[in-house]
C-alpha atoms as a PDB file:
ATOM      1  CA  UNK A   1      87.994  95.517 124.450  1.00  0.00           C
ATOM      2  CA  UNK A   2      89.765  96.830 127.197  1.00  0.00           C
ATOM      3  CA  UNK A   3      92.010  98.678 125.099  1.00  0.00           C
ATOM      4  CA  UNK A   4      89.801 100.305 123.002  1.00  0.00           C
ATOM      5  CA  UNK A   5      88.043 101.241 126.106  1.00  0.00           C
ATOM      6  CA  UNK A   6      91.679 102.993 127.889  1.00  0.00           C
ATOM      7  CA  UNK A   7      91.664 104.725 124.573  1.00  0.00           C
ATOM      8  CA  UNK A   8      88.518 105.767 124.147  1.00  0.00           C
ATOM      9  CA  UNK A   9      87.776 106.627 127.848  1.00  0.00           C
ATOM     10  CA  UNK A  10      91.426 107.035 129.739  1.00  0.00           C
ATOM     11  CA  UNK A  11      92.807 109.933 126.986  1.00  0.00           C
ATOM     12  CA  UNK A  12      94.016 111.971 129.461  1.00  0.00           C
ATOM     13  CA  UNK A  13      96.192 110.748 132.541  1.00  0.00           C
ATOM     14  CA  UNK A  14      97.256 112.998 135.201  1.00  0.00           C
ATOM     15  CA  UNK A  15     100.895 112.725 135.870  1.00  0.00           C
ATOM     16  CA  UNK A  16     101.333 115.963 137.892  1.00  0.00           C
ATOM     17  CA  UNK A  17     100.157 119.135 139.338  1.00  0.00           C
ATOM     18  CA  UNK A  18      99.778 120.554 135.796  1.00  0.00           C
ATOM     19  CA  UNK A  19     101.152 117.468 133.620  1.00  0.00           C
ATOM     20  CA  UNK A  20      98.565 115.322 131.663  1.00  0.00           C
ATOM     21  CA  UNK A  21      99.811 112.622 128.973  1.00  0.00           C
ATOM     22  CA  UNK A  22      97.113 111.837 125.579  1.00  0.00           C
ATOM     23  CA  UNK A  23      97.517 107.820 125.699  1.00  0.00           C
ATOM     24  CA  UNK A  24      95.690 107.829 122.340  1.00  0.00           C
ATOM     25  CA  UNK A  25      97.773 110.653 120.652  1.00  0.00           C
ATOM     26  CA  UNK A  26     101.046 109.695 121.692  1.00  0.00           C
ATOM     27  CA  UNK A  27     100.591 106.226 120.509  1.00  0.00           C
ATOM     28  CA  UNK A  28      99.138 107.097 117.416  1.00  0.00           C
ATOM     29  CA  UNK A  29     101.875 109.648 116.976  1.00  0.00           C
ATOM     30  CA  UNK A  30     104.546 106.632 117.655  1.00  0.00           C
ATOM     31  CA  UNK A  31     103.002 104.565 114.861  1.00  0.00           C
ATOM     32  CA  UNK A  32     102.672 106.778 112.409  1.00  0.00           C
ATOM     33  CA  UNK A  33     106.349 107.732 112.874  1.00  0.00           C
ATOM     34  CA  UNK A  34     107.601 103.923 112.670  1.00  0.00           C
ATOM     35  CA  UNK A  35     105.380 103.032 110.177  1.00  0.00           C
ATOM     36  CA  UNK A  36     106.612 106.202 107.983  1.00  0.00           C
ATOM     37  CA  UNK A  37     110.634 105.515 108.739  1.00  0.00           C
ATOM     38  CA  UNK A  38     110.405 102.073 108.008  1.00  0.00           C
ATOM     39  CA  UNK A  39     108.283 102.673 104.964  1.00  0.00           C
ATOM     40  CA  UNK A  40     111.173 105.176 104.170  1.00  0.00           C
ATOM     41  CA  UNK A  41     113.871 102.259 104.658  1.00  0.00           C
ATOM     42  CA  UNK A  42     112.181  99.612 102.540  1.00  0.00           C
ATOM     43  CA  UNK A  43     109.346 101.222  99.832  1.00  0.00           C
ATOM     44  CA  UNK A  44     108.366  97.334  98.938  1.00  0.00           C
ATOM     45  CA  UNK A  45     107.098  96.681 102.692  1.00  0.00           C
ATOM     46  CA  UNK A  46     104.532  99.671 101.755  1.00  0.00           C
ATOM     47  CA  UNK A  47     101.303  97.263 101.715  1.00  0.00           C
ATOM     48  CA  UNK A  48     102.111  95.403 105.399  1.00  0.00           C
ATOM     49  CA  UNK A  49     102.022  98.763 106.849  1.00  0.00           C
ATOM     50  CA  UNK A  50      99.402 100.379 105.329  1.00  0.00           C
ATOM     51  CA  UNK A  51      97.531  96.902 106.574  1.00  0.00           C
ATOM     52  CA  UNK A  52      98.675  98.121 110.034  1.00  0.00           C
ATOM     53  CA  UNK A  53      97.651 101.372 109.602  1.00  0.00           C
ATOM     54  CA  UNK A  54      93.920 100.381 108.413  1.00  0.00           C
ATOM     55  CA  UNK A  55      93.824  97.494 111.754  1.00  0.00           C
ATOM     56  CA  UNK A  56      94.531 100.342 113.726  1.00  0.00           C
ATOM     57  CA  UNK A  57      91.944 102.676 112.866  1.00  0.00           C
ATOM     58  CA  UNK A  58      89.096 100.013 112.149  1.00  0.00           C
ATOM     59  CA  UNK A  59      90.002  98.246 115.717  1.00  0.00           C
ATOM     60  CA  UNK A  60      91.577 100.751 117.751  1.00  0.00           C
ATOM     61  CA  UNK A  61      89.888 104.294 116.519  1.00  0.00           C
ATOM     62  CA  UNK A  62      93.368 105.722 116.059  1.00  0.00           C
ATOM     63  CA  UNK A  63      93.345 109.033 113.255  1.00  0.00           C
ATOM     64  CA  UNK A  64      96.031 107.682 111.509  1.00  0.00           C
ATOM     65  CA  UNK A  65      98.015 109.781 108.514  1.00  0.00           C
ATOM     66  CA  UNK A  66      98.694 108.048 105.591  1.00  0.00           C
ATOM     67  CA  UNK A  67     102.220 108.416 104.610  1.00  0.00           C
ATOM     68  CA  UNK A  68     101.751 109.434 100.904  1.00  0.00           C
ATOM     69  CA  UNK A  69     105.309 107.660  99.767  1.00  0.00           C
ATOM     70  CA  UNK A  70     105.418 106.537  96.190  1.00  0.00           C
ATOM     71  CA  UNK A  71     104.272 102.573  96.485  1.00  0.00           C
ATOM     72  CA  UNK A  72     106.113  99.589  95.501  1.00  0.00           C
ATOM     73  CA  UNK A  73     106.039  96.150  96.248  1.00  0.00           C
ATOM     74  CA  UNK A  74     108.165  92.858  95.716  1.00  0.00           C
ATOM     75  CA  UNK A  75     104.917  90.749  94.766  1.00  0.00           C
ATOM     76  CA  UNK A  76     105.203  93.239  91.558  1.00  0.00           C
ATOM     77  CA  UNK A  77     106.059  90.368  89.307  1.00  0.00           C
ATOM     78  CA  UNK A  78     106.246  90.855  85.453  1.00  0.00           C
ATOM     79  CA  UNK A  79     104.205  93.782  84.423  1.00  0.00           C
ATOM     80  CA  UNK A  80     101.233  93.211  82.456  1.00  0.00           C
ATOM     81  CA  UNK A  81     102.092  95.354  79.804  1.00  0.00           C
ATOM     82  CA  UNK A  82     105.281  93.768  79.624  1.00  0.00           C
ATOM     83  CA  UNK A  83     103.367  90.143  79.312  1.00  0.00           C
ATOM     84  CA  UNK A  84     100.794  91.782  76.513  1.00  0.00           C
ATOM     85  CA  UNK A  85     103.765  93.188  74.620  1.00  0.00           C
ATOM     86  CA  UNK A  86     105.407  89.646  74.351  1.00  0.00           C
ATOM     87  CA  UNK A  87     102.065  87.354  74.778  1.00  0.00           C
ATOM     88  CA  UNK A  88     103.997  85.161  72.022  1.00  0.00           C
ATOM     89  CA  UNK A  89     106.975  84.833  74.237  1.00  0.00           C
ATOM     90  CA  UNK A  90     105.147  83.867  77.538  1.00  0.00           C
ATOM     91  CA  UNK A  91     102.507  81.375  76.448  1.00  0.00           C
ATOM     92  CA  UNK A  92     105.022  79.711  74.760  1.00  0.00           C
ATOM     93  CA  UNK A  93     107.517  80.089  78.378  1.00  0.00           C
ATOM     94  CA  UNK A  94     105.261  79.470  80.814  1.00  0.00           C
ATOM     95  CA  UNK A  95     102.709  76.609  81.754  1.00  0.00           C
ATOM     96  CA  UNK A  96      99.362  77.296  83.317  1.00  0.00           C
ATOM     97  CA  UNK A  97      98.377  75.558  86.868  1.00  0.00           C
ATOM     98  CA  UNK A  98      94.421  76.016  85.992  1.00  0.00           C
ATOM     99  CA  UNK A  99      93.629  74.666  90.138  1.00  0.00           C
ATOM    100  CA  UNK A 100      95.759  77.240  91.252  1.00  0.00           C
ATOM    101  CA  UNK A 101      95.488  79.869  88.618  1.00  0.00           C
ATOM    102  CA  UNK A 102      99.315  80.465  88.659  1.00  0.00           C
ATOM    103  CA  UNK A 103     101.726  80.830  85.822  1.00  0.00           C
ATOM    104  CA  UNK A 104     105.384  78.867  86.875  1.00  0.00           C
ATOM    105  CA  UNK A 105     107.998  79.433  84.003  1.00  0.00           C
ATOM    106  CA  UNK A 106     109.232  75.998  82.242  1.00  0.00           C
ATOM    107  CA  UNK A 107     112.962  76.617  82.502  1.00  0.00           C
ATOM    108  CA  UNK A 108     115.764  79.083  83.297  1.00  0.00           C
ATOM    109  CA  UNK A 109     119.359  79.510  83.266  1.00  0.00           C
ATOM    110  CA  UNK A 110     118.971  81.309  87.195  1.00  0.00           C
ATOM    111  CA  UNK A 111     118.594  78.848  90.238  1.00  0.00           C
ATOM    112  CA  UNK A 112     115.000  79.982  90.408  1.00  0.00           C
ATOM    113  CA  UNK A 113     111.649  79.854  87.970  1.00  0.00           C
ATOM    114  CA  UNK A 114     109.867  82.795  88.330  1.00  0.00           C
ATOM    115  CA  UNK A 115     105.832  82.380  88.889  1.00  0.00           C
ATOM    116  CA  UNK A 116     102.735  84.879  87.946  1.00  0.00           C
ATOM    117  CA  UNK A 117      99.873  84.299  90.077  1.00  0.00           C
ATOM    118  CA  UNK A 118      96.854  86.542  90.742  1.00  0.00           C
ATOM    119  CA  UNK A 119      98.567  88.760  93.909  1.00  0.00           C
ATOM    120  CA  UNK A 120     101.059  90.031  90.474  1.00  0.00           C
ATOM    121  CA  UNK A 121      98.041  90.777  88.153  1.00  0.00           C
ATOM    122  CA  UNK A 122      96.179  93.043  90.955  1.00  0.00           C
ATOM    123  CA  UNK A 123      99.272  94.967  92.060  1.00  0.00           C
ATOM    124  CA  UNK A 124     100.263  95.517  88.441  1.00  0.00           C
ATOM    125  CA  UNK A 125      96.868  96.985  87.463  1.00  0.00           C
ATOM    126  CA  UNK A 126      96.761  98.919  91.022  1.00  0.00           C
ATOM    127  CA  UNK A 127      99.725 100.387  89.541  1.00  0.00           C
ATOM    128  CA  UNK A 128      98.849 101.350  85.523  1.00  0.00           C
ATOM    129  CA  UNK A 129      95.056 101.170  86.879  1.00  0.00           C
ATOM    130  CA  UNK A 130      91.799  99.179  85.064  1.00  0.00           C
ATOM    131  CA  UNK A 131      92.450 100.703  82.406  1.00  0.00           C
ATOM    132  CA  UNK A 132      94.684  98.426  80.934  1.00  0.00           C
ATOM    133  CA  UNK A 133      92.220  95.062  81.364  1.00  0.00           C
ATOM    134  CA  UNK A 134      90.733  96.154  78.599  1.00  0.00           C
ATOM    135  CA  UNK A 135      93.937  96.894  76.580  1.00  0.00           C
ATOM    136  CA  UNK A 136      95.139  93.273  77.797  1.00  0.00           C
ATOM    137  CA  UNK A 137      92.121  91.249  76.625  1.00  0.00           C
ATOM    138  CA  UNK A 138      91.453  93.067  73.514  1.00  0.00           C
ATOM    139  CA  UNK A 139      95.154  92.352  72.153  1.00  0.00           C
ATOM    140  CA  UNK A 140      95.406  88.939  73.873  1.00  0.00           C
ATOM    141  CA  UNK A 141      92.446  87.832  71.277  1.00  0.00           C
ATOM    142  CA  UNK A 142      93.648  89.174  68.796  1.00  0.00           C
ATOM    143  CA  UNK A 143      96.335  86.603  69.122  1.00  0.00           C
ATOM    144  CA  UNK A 144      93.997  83.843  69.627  1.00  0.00           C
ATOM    145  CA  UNK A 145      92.272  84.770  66.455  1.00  0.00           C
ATOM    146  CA  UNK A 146      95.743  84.056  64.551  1.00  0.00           C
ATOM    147  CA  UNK A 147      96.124  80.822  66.458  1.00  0.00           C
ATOM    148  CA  UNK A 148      92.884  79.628  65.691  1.00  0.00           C
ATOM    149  CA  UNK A 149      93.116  80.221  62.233  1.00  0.00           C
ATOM    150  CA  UNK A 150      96.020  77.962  62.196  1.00  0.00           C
ATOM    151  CA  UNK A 151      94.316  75.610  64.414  1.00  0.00           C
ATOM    152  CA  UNK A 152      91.457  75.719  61.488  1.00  0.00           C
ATOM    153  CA  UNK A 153      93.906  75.019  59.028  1.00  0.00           C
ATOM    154  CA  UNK A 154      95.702  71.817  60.607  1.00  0.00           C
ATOM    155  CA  UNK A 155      92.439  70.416  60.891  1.00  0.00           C
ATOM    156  CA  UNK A 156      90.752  71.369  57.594  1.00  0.00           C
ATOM    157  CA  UNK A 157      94.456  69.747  55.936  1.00  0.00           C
ATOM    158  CA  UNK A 158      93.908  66.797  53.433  1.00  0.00           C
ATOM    159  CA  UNK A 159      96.171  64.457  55.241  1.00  0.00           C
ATOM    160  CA  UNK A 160      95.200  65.166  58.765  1.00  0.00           C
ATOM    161  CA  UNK A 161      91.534  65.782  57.649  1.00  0.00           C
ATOM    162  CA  UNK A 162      91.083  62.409  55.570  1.00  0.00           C
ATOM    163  CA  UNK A 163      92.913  60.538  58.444  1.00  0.00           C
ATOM    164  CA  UNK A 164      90.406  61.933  61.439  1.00  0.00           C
ATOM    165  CA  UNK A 165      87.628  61.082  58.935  1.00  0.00           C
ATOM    166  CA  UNK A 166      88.468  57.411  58.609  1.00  0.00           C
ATOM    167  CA  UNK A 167      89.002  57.187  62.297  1.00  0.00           C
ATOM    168  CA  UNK A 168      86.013  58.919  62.964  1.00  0.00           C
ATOM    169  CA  UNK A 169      84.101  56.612  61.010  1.00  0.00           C
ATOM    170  CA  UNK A 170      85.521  53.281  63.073  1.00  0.00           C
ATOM    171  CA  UNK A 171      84.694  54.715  66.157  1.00  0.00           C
ATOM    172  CA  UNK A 172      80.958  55.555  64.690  1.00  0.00           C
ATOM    173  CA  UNK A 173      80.182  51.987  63.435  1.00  0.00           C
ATOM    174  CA  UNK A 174      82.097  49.946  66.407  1.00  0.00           C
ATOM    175  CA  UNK A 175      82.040  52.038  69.185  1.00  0.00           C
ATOM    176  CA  UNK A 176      78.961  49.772  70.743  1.00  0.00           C
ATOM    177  CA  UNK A 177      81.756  46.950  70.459  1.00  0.00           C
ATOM    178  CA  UNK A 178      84.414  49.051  71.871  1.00  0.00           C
ATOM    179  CA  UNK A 179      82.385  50.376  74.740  1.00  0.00           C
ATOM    180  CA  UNK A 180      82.810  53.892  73.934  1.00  0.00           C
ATOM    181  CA  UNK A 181      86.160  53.714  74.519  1.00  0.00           C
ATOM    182  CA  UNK A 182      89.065  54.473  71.558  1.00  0.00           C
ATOM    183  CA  UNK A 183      91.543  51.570  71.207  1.00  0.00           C
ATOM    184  CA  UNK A 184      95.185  52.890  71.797  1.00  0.00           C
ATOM    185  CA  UNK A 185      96.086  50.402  69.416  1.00  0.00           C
ATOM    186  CA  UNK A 186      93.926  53.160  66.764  1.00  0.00           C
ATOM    187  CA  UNK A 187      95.640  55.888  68.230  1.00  0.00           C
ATOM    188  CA  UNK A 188      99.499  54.570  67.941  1.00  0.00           C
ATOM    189  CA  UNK A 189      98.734  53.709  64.263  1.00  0.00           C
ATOM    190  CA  UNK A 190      97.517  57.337  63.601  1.00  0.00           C
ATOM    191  CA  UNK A 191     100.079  58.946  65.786  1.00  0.00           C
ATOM    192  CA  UNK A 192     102.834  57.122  63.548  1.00  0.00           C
ATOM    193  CA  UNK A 193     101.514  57.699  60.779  1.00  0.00           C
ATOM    194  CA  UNK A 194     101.445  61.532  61.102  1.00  0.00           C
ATOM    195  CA  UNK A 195     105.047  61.543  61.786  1.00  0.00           C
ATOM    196  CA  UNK A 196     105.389  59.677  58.209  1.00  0.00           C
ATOM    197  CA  UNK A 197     104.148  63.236  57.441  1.00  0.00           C
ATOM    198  CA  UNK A 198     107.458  64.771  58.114  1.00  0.00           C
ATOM    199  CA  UNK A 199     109.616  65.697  61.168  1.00  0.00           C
ATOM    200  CA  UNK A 200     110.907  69.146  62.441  1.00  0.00           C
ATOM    201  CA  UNK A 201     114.708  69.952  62.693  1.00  0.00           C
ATOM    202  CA  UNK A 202     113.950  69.152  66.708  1.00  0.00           C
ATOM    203  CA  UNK A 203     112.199  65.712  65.998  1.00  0.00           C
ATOM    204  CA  UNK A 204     108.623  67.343  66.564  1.00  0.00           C
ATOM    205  CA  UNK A 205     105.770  65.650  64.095  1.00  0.00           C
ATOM    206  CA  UNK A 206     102.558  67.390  63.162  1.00  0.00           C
ATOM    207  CA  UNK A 207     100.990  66.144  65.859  1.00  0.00           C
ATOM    208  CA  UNK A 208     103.524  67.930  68.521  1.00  0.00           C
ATOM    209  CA  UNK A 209     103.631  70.916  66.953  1.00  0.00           C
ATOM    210  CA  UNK A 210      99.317  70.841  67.356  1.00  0.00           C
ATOM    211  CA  UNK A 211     100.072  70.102  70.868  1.00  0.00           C
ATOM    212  CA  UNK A 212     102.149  73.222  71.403  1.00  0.00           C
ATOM    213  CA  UNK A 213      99.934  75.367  69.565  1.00  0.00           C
ATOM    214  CA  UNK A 214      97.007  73.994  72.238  1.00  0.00           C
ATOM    215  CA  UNK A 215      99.280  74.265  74.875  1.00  0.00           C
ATOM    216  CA  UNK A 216      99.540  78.315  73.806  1.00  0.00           C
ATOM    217  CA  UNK A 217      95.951  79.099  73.033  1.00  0.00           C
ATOM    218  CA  UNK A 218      95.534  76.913  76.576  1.00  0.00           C
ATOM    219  CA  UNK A 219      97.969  79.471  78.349  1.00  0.00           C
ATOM    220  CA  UNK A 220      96.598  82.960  76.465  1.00  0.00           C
ATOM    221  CA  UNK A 221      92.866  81.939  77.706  1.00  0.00           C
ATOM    222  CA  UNK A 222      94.392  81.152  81.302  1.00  0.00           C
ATOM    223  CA  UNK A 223      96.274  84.655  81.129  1.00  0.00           C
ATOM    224  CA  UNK A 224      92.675  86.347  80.134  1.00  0.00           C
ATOM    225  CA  UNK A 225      91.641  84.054  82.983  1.00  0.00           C
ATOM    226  CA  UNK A 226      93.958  85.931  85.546  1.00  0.00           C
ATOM    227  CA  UNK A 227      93.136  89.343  84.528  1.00  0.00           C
ATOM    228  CA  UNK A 228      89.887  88.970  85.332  1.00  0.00           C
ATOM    229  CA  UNK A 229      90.434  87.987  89.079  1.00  0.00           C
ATOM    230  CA  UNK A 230      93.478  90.206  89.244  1.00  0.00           C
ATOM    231  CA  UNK A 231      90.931  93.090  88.274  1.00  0.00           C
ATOM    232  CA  UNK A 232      88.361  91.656  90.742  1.00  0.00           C
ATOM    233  CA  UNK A 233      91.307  91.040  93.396  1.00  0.00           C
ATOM    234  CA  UNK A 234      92.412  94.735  93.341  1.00  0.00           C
ATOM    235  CA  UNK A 235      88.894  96.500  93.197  1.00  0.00           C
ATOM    236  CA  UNK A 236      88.044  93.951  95.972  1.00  0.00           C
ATOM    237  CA  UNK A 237      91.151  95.826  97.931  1.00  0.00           C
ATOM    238  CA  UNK A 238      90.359  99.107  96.985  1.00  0.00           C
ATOM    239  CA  UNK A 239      87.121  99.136  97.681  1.00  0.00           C
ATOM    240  CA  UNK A 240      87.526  98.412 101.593  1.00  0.00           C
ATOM    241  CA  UNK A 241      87.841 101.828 102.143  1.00  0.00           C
ATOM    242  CA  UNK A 242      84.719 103.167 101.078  1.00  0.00           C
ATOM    243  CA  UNK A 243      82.563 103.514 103.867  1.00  0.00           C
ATOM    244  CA  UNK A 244      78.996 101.705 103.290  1.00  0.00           C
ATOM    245  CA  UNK A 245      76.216 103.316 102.059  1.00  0.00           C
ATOM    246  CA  UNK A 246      73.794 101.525 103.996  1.00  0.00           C
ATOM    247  CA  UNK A 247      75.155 102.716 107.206  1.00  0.00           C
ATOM    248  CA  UNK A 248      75.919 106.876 106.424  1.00  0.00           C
ATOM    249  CA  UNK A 249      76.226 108.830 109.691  1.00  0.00           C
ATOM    250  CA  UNK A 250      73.714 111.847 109.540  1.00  0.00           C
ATOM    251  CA  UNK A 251      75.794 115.006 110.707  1.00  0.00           C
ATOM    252  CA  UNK A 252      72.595 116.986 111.342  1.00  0.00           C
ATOM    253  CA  UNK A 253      70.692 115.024 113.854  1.00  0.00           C
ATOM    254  CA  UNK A 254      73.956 114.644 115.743  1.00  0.00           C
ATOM    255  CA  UNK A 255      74.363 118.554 115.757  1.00  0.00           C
ATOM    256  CA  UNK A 256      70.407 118.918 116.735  1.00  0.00           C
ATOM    257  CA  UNK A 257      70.867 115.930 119.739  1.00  0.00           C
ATOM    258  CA  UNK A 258      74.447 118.117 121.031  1.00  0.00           C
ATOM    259  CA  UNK A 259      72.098 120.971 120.960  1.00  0.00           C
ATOM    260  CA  UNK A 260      74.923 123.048 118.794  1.00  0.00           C
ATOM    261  CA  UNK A 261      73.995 126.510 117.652  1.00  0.00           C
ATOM    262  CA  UNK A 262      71.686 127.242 114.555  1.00  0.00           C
ATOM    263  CA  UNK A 263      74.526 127.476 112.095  1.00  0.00           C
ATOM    264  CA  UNK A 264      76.099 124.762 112.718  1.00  0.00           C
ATOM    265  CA  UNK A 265      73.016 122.955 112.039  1.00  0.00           C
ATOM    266  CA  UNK A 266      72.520 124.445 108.785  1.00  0.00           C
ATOM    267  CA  UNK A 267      76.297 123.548 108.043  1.00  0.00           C
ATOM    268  CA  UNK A 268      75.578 119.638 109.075  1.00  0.00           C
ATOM    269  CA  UNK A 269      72.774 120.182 106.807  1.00  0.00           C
ATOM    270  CA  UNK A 270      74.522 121.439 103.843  1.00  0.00           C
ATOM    271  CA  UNK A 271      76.903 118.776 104.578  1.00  0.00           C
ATOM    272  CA  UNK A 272      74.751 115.809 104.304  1.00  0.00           C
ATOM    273  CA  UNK A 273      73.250 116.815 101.312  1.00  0.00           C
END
């Protein structure tokens, strides 16, 4: 409080006969200047300073001036466009953390796995705009409408179908005995006899390969997931800058109470409306 009031009372300091020094303008004019040449320096440290530059206008009253240098930041991640391009290649990549809605990549040959969470989603559509949510979705289900038909037609095949029927109808007639729960004795039998089925070149049954494919359709519904609190994230961002409606200063009743000349009111009028 104290400094707001020295800069919103003490502007003007007398440091001679005819010397005064602005307090407010020289230290807005030293901020704006560090916060420009270090923007300069590093382009990805854009968002801390603009931060800075919005805390010292909404605490301080300073008249800041936005530095209008091209954004970038290192929280960029993989693009989105670059994820819908290749949604094959990343569900199949990268595993879901559904808690922490965050992407973390299964393996790589760096000493690092590179991770998607929703910070990535919001700064990528701040960048290409909303637009692109739409885009996103619209071709991301698309792919889930291929997956599920192949989900449809594991299922709906004789010798998976025939084999969920029979164990469907144990667990029917004896699940009173069983307590509602299914034996794992049951569920070994089955799961060896769907690798009788036939094995992969990499030793994956059936019943793996229906894993992976719910593992995918699991990670393109957690992407769809993301975009829609990365879009929410970024308009929530954005949106701090609009002043509130609730609370509009009326220009013409501050002209009328400063007793300013007739057109000036008028103006203020215009103005408002």
């Amino acid at each position: 409080p104290r400094i707001i009031e020295l800069l919103n009372y003490i502007q003007e300091t007398q440091l001679g006969c005819d010397s005064y020094l602005d307090i407010k303008k020289h230290v807005t004019h030293y901020l704006d200047s560090t916060f420009y040449n270090l923007t300069t320096v590093a382009l990805h440290d854009w968002r801390s300073y603009a931060v800075m530059r919005n805390l010292a206008h909404q605490k301080y009253g300073l008249q800041m001036i936005e530095a209008h240098l091209p954004s970038q930041t290192i929280e960029q991640g993989i693009d989105v466009l670059e994820i819908m391009r290749n949604i094959h290649v990343f569900v199949s990549r990268y595993s879901y953390n559904l808690n922490n809605q965050l992407f973390v990549e299964q393996s790589s040959n760096n000493k690092h796995l590179n991770t998607i969470n929703i910070r990535h989603i919001a700064n990528s559509i701040r960048t290409h705009g909303t637009g692109i949510m739409n885009t996103t979705i619209n071709f991301t289900f698309q792919y889930l409408r291929k997956k599920f038909f192949v989900f449809s037609q594991f299922l709906y095949d004789d010798h998976i179908y025939s084999r969920l029927v029979k164990d469907a109808r144990f667990f029917k007639e004896q699940k009173e005995e069983l307590d509602q729960c299914y034996p794992y004795e049951r569920a070994d039998k089955f799961n060896r006899g769907i690798r009788k089925l036939g094995l992969t070149p990499d030793g994956l049954s059936f019943l793996d390969q229906f894993r992976i494919l719910i593992t995918h359709i699991g990670n393109a519904m957690g992407y769809i997931r993301m975009i829609r609190s990365g879009g929410i994230h970024a308009c929530a961002s954005a949106i701090r800058y609009v002043p509130d409606l609730d609370d509009i200063v009326n220009i013409e009743e501050l002209t009328k109470e400063e007793e300013l000349p007739a057109d000036t009111i008028i103006a203020a009028a215009n103005l408002d409306s």
